[in-house]
PDB file of N, CA and C in Angstrom:
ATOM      1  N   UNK A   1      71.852  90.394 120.412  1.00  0.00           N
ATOM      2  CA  UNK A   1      72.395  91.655 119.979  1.00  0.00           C
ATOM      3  C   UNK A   1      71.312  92.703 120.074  1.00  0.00           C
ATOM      4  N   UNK A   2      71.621  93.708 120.804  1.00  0.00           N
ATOM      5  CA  UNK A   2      70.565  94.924 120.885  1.00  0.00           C
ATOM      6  C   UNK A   2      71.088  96.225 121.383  1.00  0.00           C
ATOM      7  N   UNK A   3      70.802  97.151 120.732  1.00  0.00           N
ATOM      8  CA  UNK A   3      71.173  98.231 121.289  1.00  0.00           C
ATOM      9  C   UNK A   3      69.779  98.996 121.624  1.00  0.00           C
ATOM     10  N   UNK A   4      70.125  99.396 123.039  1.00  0.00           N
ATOM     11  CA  UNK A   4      68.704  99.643 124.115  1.00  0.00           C
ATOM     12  C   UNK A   4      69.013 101.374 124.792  1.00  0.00           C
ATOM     13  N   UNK A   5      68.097 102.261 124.155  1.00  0.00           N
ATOM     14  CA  UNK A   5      68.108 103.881 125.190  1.00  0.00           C
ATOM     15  C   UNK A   5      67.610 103.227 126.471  1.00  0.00           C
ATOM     16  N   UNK A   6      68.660 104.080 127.119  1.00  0.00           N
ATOM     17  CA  UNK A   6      68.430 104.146 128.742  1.00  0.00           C
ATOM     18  C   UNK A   6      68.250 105.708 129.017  1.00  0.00           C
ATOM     19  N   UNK A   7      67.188 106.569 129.097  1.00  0.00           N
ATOM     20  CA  UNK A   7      67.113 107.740 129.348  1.00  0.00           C
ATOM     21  C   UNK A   7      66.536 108.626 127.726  1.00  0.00           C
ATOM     22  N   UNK A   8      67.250 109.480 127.830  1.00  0.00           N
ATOM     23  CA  UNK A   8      67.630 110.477 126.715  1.00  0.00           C
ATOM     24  C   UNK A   8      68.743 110.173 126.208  1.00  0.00           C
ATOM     25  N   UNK A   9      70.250 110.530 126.923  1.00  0.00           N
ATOM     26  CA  UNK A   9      71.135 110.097 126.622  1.00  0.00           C
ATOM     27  C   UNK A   9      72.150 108.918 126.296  1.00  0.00           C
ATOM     28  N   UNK A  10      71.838 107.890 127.299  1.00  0.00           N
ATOM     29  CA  UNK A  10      72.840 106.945 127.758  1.00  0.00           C
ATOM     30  C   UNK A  10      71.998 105.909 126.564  1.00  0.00           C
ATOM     31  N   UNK A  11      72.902 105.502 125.607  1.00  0.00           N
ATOM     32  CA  UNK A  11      72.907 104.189 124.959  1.00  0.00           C
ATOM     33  C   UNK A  11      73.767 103.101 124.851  1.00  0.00           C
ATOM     34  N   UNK A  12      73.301 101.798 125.129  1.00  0.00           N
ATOM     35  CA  UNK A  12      74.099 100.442 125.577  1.00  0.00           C
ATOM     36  C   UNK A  12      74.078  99.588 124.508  1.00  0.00           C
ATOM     37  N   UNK A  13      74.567  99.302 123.895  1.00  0.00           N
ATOM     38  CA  UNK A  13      75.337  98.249 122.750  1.00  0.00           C
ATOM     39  C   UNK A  13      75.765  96.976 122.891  1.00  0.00           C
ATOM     40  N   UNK A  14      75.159  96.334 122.626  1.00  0.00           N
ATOM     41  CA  UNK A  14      75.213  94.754 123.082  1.00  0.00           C
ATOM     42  C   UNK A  14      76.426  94.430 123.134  1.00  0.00           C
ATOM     43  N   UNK A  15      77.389  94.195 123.445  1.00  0.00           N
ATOM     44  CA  UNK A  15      79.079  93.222 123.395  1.00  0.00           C
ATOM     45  C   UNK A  15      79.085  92.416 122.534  1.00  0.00           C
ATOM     46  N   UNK A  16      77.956  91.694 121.898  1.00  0.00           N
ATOM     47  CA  UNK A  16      78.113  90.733 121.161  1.00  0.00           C
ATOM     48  C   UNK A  16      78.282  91.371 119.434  1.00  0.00           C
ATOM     49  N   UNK A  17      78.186  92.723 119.292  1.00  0.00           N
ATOM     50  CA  UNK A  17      78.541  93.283 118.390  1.00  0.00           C
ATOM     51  C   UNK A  17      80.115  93.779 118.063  1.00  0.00           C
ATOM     52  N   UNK A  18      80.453  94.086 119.175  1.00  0.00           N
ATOM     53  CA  UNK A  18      82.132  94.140 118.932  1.00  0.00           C
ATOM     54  C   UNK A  18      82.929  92.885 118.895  1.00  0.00           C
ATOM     55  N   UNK A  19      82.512  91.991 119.601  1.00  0.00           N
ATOM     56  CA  UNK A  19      82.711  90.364 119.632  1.00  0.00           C
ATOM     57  C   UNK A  19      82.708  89.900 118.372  1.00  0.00           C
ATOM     58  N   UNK A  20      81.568  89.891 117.491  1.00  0.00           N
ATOM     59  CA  UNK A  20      81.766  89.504 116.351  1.00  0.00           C
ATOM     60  C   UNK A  20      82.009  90.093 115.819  1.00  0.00           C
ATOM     61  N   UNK A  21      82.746  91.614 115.473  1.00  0.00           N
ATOM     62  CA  UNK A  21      83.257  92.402 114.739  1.00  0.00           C
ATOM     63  C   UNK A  21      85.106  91.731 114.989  1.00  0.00           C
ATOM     64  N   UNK A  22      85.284  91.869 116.225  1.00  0.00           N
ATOM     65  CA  UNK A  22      86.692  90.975 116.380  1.00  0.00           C
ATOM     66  C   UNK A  22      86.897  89.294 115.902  1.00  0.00           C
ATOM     67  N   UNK A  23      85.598  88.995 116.081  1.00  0.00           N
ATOM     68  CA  UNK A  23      86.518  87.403 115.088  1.00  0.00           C
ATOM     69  C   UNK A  23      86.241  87.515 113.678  1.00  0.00           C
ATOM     70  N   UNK A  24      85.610  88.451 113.328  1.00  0.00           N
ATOM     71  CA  UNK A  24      85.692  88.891 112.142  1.00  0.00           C
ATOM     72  C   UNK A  24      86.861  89.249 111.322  1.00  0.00           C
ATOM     73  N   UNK A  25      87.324  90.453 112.353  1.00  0.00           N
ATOM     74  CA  UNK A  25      89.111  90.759 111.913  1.00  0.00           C
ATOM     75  C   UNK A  25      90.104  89.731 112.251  1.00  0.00           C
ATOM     76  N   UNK A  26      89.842  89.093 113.610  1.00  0.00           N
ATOM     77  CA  UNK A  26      90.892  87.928 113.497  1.00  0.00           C
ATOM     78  C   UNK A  26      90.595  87.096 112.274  1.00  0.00           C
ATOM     79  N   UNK A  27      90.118  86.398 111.690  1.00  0.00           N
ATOM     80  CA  UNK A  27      89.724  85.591 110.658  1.00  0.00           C
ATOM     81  C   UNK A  27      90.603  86.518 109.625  1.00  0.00           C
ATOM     82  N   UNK A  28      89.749  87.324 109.252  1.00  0.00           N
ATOM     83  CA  UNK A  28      90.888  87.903 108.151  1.00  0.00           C
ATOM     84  C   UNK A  28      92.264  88.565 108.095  1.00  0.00           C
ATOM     85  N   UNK A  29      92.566  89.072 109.612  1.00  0.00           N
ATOM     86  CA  UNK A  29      94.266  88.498 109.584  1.00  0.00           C
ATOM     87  C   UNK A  29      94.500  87.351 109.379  1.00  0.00           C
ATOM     88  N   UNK A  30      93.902  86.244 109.570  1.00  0.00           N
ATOM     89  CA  UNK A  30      94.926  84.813 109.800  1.00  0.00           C
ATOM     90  C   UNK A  30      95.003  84.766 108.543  1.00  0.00           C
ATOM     91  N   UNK A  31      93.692  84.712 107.743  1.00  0.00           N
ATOM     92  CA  UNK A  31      93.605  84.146 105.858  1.00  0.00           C
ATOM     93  C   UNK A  31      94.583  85.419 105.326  1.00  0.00           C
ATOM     94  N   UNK A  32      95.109  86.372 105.764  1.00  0.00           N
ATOM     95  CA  UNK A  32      95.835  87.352 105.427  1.00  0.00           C
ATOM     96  C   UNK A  32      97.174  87.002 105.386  1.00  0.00           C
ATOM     97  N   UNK A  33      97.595  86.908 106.922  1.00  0.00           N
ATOM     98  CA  UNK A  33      98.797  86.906 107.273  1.00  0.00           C
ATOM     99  C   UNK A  33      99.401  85.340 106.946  1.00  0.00           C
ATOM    100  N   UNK A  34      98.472  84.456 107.574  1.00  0.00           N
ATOM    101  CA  UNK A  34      98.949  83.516 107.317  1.00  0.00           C
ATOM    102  C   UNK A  34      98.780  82.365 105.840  1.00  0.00           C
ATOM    103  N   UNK A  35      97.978  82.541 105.794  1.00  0.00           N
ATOM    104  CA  UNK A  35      96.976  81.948 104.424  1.00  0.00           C
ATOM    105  C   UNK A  35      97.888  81.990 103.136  1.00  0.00           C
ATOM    106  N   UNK A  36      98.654  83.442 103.451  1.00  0.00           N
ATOM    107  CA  UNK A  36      99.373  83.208 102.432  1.00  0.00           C
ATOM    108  C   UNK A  36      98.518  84.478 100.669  1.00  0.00           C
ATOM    109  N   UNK A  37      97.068  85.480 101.650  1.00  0.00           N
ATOM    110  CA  UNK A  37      96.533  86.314 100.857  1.00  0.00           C
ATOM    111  C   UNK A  37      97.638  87.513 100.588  1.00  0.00           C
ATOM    112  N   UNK A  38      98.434  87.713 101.451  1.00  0.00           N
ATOM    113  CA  UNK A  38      99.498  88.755 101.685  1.00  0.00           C
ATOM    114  C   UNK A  38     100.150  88.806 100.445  1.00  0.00           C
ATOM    115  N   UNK A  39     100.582  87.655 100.907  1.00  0.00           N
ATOM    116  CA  UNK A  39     101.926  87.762  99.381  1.00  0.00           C
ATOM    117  C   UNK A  39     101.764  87.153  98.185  1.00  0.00           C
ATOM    118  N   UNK A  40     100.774  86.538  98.069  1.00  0.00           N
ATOM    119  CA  UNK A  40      99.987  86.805  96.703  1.00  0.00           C
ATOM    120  C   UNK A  40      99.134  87.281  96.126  1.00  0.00           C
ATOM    121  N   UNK A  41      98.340  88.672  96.929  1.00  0.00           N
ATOM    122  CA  UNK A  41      98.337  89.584  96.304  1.00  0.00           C
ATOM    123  C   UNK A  41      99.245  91.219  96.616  1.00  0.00           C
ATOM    124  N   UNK A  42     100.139  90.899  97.015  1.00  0.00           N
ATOM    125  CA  UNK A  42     100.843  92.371  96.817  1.00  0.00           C
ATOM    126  C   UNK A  42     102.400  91.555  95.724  1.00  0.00           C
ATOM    127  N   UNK A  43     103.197  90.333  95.685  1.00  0.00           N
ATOM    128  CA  UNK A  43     103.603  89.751  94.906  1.00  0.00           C
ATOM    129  C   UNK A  43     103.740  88.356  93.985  1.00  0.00           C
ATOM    130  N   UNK A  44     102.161  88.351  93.667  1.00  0.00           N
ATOM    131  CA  UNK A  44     102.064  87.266  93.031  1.00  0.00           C
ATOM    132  C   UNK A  44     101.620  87.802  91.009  1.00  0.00           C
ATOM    133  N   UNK A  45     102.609  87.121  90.495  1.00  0.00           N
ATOM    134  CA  UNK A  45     102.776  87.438  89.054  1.00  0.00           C
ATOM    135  C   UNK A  45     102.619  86.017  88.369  1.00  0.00           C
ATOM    136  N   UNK A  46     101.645  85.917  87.746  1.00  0.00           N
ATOM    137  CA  UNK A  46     101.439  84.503  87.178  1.00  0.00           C
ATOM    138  C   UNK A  46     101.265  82.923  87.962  1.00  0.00           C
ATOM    139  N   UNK A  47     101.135  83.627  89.153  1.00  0.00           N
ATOM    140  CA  UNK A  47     100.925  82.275  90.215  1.00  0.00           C
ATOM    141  C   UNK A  47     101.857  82.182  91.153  1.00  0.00           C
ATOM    142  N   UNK A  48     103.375  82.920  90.646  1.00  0.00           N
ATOM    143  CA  UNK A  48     104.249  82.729  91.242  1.00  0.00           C
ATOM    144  C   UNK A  48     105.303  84.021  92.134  1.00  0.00           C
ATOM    145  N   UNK A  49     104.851  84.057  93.043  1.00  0.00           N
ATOM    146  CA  UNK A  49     105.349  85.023  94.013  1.00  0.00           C
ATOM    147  C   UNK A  49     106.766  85.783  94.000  1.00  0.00           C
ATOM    148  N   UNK A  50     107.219  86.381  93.829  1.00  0.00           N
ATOM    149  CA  UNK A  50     108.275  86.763  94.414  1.00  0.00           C
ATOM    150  C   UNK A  50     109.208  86.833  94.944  1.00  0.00           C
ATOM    151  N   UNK A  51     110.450  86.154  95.250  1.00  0.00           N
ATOM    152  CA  UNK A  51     111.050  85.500  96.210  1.00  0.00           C
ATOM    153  C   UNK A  51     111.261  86.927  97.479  1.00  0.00           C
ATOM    154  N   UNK A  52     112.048  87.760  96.911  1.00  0.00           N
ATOM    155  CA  UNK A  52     112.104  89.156  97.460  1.00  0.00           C
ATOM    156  C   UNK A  52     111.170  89.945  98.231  1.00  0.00           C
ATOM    157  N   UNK A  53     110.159  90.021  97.483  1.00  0.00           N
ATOM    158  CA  UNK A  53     109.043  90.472  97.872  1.00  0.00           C
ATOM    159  C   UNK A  53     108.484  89.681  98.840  1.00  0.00           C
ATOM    160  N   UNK A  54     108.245  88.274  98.559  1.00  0.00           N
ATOM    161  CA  UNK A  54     107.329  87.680  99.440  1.00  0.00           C
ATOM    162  C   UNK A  54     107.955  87.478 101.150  1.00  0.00           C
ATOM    163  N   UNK A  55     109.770  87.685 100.717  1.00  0.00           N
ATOM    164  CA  UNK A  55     110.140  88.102 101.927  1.00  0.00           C
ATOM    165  C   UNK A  55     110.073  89.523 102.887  1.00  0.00           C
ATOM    166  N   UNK A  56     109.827  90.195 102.069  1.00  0.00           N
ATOM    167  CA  UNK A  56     109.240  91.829 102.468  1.00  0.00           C
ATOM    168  C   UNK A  56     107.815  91.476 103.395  1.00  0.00           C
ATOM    169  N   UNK A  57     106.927  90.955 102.603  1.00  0.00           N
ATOM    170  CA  UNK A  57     105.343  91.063 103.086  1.00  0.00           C
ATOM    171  C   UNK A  57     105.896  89.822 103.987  1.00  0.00           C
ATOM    172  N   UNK A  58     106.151  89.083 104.605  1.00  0.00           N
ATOM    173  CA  UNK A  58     106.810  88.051 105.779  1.00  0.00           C
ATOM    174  C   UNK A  58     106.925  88.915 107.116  1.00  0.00           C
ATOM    175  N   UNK A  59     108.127  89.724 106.311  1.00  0.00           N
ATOM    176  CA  UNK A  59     108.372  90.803 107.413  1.00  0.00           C
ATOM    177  C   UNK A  59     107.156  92.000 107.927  1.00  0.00           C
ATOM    178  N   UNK A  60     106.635  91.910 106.921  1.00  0.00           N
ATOM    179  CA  UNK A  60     105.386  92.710 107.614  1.00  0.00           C
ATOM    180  C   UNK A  60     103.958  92.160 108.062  1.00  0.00           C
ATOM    181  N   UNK A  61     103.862  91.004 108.054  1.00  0.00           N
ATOM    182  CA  UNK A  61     103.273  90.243 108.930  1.00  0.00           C
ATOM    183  C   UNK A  61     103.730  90.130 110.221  1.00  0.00           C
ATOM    184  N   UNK A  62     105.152  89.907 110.478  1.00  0.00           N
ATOM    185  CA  UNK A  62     105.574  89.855 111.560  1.00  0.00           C
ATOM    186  C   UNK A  62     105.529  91.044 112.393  1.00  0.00           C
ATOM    187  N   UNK A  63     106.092  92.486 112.230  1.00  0.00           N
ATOM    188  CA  UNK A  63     105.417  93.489 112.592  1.00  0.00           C
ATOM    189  C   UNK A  63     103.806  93.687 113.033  1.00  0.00           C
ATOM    190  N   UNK A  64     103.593  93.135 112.302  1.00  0.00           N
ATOM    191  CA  UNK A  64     101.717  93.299 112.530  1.00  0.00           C
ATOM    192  C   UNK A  64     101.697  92.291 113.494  1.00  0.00           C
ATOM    193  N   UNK A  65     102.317  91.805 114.263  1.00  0.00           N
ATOM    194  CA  UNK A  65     102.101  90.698 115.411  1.00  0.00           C
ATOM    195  C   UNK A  65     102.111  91.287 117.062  1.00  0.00           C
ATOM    196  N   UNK A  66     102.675  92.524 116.436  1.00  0.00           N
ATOM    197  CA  UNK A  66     102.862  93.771 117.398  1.00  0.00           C
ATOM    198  C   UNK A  66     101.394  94.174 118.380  1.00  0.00           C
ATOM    199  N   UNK A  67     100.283  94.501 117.066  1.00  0.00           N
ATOM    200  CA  UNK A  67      99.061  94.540 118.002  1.00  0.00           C
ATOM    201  C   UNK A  67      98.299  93.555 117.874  1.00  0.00           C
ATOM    202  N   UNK A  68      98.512  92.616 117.115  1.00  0.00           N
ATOM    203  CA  UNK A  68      97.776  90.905 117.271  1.00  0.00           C
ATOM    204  C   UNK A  68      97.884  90.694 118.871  1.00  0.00           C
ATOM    205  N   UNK A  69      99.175  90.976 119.141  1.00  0.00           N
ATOM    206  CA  UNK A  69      99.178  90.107 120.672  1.00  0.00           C
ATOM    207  C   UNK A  69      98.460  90.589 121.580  1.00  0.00           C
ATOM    208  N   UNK A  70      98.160  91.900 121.789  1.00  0.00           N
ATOM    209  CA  UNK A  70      97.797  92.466 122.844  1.00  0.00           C
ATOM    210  C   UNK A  70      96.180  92.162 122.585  1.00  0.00           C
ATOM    211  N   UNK A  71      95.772  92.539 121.326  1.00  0.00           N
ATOM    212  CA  UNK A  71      94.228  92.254 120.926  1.00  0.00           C
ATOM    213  C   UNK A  71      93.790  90.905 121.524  1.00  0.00           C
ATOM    214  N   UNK A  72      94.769  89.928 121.346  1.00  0.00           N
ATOM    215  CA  UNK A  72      94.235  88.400 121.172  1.00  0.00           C
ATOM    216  C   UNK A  72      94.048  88.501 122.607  1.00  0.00           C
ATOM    217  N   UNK A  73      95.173  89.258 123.670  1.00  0.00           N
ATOM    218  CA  UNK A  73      94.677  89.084 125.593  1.00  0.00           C
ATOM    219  C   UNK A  73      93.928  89.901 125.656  1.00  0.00           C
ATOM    220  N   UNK A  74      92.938  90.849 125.093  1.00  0.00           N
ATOM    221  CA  UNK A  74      92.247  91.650 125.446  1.00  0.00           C
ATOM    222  C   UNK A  74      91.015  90.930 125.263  1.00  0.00           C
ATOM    223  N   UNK A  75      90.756  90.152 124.403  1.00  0.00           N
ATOM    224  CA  UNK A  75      89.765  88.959 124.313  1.00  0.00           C
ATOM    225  C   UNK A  75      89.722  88.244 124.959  1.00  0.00           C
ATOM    226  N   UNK A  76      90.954  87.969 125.193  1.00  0.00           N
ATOM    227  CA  UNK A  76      90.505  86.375 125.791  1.00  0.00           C
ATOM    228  C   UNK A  76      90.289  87.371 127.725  1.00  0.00           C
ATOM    229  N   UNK A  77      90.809  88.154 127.843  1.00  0.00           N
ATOM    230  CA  UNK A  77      90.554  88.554 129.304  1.00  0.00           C
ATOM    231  C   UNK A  77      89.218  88.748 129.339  1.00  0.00           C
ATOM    232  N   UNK A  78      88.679  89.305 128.246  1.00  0.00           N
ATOM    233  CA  UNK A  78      87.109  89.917 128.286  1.00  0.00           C
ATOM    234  C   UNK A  78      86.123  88.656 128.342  1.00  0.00           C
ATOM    235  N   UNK A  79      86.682  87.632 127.874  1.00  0.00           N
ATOM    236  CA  UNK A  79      85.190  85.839 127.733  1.00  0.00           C
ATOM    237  C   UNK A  79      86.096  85.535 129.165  1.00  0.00           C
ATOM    238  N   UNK A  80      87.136  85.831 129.620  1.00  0.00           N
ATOM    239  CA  UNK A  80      87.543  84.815 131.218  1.00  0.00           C
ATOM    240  C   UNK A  80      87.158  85.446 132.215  1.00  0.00           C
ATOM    241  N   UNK A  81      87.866  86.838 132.249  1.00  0.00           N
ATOM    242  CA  UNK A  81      87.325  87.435 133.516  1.00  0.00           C
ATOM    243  C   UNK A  81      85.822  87.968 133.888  1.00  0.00           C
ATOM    244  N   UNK A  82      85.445  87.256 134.776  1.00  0.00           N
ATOM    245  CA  UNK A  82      83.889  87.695 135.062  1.00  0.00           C
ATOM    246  C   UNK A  82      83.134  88.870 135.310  1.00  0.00           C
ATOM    247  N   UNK A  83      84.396  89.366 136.443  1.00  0.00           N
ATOM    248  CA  UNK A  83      84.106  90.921 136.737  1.00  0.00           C
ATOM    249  C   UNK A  83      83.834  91.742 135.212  1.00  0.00           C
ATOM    250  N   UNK A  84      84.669  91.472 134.485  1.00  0.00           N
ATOM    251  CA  UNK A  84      84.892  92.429 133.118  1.00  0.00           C
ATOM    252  C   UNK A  84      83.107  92.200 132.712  1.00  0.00           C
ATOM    253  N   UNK A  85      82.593  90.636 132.548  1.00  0.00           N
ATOM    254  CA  UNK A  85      81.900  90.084 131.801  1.00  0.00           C
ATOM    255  C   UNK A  85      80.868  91.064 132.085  1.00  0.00           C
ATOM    256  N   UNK A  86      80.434  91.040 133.735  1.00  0.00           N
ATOM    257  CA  UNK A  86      79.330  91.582 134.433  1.00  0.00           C
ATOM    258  C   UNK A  86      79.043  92.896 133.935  1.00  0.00           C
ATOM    259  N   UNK A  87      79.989  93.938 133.535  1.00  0.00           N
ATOM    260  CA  UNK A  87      79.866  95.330 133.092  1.00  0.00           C
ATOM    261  C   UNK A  87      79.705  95.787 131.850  1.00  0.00           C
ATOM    262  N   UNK A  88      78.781  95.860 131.041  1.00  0.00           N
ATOM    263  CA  UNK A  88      78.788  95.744 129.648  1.00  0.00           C
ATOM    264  C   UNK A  88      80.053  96.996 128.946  1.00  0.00           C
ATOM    265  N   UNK A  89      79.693  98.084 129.409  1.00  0.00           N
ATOM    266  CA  UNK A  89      80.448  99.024 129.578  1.00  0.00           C
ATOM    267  C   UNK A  89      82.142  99.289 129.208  1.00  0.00           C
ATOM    268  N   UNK A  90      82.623  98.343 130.084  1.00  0.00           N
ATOM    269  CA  UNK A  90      83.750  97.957 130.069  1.00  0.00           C
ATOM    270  C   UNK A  90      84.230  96.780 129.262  1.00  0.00           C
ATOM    271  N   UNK A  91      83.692  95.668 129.044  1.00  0.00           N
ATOM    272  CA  UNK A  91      83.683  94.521 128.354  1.00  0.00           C
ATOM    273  C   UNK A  91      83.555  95.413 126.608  1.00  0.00           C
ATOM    274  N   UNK A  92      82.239  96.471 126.381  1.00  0.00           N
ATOM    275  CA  UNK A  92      82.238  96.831 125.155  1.00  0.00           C
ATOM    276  C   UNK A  92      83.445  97.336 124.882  1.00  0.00           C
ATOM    277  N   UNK A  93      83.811  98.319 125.559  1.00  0.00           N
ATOM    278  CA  UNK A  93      85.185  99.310 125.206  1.00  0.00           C
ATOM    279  C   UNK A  93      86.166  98.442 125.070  1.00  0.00           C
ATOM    280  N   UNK A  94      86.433  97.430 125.735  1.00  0.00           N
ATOM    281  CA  UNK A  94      87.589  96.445 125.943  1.00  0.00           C
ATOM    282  C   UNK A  94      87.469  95.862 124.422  1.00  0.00           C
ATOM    283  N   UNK A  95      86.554  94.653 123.893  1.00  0.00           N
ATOM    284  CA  UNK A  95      86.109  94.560 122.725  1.00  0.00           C
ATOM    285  C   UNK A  95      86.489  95.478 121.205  1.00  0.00           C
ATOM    286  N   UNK A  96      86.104  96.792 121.610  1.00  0.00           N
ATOM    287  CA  UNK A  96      86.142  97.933 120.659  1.00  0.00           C
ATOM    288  C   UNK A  96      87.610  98.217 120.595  1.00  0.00           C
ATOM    289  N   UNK A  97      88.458  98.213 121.543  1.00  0.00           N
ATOM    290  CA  UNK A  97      90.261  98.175 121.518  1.00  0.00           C
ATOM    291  C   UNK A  97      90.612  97.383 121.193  1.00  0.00           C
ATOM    292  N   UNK A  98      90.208  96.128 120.916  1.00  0.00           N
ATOM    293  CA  UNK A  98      90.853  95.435 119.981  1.00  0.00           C
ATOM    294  C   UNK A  98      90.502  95.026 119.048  1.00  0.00           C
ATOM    295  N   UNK A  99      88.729  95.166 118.236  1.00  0.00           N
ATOM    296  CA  UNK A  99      88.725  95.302 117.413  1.00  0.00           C
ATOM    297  C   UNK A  99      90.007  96.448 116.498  1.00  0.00           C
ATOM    298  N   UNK A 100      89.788  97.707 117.069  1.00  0.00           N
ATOM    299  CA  UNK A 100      91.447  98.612 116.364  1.00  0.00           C
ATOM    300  C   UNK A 100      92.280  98.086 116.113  1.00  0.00           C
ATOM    301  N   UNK A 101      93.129  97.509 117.471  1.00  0.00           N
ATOM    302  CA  UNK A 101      94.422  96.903 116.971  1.00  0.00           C
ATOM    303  C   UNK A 101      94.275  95.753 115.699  1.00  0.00           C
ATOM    304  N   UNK A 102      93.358  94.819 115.867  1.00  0.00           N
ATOM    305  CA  UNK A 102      92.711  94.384 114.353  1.00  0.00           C
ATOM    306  C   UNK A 102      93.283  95.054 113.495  1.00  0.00           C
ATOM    307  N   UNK A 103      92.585  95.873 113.454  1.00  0.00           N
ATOM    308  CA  UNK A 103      92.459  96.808 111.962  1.00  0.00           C
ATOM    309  C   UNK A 103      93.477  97.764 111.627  1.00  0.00           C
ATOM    310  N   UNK A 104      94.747  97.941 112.802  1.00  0.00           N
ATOM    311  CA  UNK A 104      95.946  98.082 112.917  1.00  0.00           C
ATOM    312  C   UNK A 104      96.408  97.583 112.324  1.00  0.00           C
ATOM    313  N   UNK A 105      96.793  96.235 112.944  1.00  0.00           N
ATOM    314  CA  UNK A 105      97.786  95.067 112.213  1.00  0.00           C
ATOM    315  C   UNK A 105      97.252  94.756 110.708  1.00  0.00           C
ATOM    316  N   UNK A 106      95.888  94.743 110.364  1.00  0.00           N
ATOM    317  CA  UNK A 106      96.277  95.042 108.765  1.00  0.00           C
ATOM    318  C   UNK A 106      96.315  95.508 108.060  1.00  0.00           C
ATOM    319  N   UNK A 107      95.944  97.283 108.672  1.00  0.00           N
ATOM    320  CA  UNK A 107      97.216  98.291 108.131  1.00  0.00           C
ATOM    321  C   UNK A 107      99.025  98.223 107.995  1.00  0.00           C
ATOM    322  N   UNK A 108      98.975  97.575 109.234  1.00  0.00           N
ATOM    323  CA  UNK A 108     100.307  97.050 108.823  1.00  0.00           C
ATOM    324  C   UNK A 108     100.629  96.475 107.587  1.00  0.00           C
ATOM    325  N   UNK A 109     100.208  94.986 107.379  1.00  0.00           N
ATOM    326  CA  UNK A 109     100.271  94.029 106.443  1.00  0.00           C
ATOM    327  C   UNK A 109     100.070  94.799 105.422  1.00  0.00           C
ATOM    328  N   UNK A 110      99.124  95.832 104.904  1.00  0.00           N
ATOM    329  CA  UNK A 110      99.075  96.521 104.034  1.00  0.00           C
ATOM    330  C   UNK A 110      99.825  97.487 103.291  1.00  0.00           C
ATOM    331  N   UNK A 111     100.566  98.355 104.296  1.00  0.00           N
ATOM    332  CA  UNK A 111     101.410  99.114 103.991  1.00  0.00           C
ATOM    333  C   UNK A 111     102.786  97.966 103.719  1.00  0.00           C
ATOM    334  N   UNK A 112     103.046  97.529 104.549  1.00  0.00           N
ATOM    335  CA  UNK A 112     103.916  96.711 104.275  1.00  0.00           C
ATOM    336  C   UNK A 112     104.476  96.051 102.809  1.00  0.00           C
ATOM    337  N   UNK A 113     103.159  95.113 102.506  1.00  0.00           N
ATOM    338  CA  UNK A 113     102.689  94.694 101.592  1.00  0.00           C
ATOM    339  C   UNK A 113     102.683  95.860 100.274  1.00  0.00           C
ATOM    340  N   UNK A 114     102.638  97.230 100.322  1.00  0.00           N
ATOM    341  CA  UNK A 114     102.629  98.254  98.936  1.00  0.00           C
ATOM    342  C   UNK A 114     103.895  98.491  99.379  1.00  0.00           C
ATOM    343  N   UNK A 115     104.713  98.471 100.016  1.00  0.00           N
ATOM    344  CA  UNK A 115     106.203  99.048 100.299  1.00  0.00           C
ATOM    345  C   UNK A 115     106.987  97.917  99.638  1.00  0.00           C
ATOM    346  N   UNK A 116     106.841  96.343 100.369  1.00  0.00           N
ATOM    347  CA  UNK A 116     107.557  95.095  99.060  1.00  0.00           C
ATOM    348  C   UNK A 116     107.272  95.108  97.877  1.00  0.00           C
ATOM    349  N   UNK A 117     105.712  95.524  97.556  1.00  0.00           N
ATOM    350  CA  UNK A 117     105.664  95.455  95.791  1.00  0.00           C
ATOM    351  C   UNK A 117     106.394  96.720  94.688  1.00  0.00           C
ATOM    352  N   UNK A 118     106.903  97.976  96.131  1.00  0.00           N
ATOM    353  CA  UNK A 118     107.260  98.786  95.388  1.00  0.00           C
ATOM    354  C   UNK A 118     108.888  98.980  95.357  1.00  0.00           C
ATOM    355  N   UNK A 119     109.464  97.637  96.186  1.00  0.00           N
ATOM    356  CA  UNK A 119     111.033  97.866  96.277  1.00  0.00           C
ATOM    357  C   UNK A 119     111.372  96.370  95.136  1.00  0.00           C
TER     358      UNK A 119
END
């Protein structure tokens, strides 16, 4: 990991920083979405969830699968395809778009998640 001046202007950012910024967010969608953090904390009351609710935050997991998918091929294109690999440039930006959608989808789950606890 290094970020290196080339000139005055031009600065290059290692890939391996957005890389691990993305399995970072994947990890905490999955313990989110799937794990089961979702709906016990936006409807968990004494241990025991919600039936209603926990079907609300379901549904908004599933929504949030919207930019999971595209994130998860934007990764995996960026470690397969070589050409991508060779260009830091492009590989970073690629990386950095789906870190977002990341952090999209659990805005999703989130809003989602305060919209079931509030119906």
């Amino acid at each position: 990991m290094q970020v290196v001046g080339r000139g005055t202007s031009d600065w290059r950012i290692s890939p391996a920083i957005p890389a691990v910024a993305n399995l970072t967010l994947a990890v905490l969608w999955v313990f989110t979405a799937l794990d089961g953090w979702a709906e016990q904390g936006f409807c968990g009351t004494d241990g025991l969830p919600d039936p209603s609710c926990a079907a609300d935050v379901r549904n908004a997991v599933l929504v949030s699968l919207i930019p999971v998918v595209p994130a998860v091929g934007i990764i995996l294109a960026a470690a397969v395809l070589y050409r991508l690999r060779r260009d830091p440039h492009r590989v970073t930006g690629m990386l950095t778009a789906a870190a977002i959608l990341w952090v999209l989808a659990e805005g999703i789950v989130f809003i989602g998640g305060h919209f079931a606890q509030a119906s």
